[in-house]
Every structure is written in C-alpha cells, then in structure tokens.
C-alpha atoms as a PDB file:
ATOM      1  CA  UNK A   1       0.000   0.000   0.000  1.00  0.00           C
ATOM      2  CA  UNK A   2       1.708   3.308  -1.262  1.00  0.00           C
ATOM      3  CA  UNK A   3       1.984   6.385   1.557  1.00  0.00           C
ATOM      4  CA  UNK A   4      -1.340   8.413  -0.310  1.00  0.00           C
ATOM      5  CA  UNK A   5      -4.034   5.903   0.161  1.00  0.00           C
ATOM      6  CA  UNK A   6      -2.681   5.178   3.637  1.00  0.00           C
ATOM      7  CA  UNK A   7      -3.023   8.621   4.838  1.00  0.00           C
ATOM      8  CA  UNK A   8      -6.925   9.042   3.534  1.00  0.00           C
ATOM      9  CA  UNK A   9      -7.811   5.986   4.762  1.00  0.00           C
ATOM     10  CA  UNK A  10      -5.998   7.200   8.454  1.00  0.00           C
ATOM     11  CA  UNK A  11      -7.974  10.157   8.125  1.00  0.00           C
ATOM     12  CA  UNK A  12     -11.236   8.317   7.168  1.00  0.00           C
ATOM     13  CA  UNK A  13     -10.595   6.916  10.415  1.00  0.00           C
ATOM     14  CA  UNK A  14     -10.021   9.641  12.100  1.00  0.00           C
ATOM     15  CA  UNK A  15     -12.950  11.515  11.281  1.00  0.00           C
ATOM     16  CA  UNK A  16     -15.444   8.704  12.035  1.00  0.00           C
ATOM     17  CA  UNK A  17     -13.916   8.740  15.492  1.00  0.00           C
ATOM     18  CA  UNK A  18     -14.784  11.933  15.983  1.00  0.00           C
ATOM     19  CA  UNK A  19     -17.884  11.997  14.228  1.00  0.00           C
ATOM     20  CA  UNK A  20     -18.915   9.006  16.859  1.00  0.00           C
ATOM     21  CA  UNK A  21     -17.200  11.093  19.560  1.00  0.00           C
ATOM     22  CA  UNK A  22     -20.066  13.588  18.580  1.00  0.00           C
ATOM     23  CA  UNK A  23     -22.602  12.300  17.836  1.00  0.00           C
ATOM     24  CA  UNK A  24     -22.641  10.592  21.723  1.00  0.00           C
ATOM     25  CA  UNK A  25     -22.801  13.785  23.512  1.00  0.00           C
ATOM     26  CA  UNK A  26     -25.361  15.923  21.677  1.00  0.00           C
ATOM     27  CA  UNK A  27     -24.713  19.065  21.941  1.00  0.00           C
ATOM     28  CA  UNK A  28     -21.068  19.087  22.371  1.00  0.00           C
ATOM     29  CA  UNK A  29     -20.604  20.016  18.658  1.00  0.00           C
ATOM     30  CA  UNK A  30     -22.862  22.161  16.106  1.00  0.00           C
ATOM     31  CA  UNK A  31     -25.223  20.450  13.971  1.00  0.00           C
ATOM     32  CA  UNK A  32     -23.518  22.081  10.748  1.00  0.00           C
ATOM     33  CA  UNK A  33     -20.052  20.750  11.441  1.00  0.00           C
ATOM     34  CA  UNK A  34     -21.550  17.327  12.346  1.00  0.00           C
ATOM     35  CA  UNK A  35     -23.536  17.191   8.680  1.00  0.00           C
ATOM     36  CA  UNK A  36     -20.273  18.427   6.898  1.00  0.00           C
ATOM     37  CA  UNK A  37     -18.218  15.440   8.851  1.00  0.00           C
ATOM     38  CA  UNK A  38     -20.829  13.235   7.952  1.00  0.00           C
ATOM     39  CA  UNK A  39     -20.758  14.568   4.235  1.00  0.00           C
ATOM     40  CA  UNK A  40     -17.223  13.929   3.818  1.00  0.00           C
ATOM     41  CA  UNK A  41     -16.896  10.174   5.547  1.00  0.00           C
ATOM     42  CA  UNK A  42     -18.478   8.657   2.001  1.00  0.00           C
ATOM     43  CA  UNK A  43     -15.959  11.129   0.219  1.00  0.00           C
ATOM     44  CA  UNK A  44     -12.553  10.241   2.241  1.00  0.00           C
ATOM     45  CA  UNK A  45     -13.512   6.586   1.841  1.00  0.00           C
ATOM     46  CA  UNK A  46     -13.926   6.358  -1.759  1.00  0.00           C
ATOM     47  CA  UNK A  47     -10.798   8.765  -2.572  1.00  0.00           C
ATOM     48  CA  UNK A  48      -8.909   5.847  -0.577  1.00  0.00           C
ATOM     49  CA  UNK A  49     -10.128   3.057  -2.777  1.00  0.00           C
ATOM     50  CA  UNK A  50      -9.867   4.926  -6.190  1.00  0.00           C
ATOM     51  CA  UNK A  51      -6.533   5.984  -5.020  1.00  0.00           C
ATOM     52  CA  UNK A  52      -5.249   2.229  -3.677  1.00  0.00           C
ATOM     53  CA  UNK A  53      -6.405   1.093  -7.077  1.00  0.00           C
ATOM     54  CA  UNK A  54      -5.034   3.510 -10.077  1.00  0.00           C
ATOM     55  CA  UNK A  55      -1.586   4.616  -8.229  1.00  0.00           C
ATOM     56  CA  UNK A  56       1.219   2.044  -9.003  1.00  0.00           C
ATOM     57  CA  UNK A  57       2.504   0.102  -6.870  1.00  0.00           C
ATOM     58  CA  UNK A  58      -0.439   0.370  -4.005  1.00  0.00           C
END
C-alpha cells in the first residue's frame, strides 16, 4: 500500500472517530459541522479506494 491511500484511509478513520465522539454527547458540537463530517466520511472513503487502485505500486 503506497503512503497516499494510507493517509486518507488514516484520516477516514479519524474523522469517524470523531464523528462518533459527537454524535454521543449531543450538543457538544454544532449540527452544521456534524452534517459536513458526515458529508465527507463517504468522500474520504472512496478517494482511498480509487486511489489504492489507479496509483502504481499500491
């Protein structure tokens, strides 16, 4: 697996552990930032896989 892929798919991670984080206390974070976490999940995921399978190498 080449260093690019690796990174979204650490940050993918990342930011469904903080979306979780969230999403048990309501209230903790505003309901605009949640929505635009929750947007860009789907989006960091599938940048991983398209990048894991066109790079060479991955």
């Amino acid at each position: 697996m080449s260093a690019l892929p690796a990174a979204y798919l650490v940050l993918c991670l990342v930011v469904a552990a903080v979306l979780l984080l969230w999403l048990r206390w309501p209230g903790i974070a505003r309901a605009e930032v949640v929505w635009g976490m929750a947007a860009l999940l789907p989006l960091l995921c599938a940048l991983a896989v398209a990048l894991q399978q066109t790079l060479p190498g991955a």
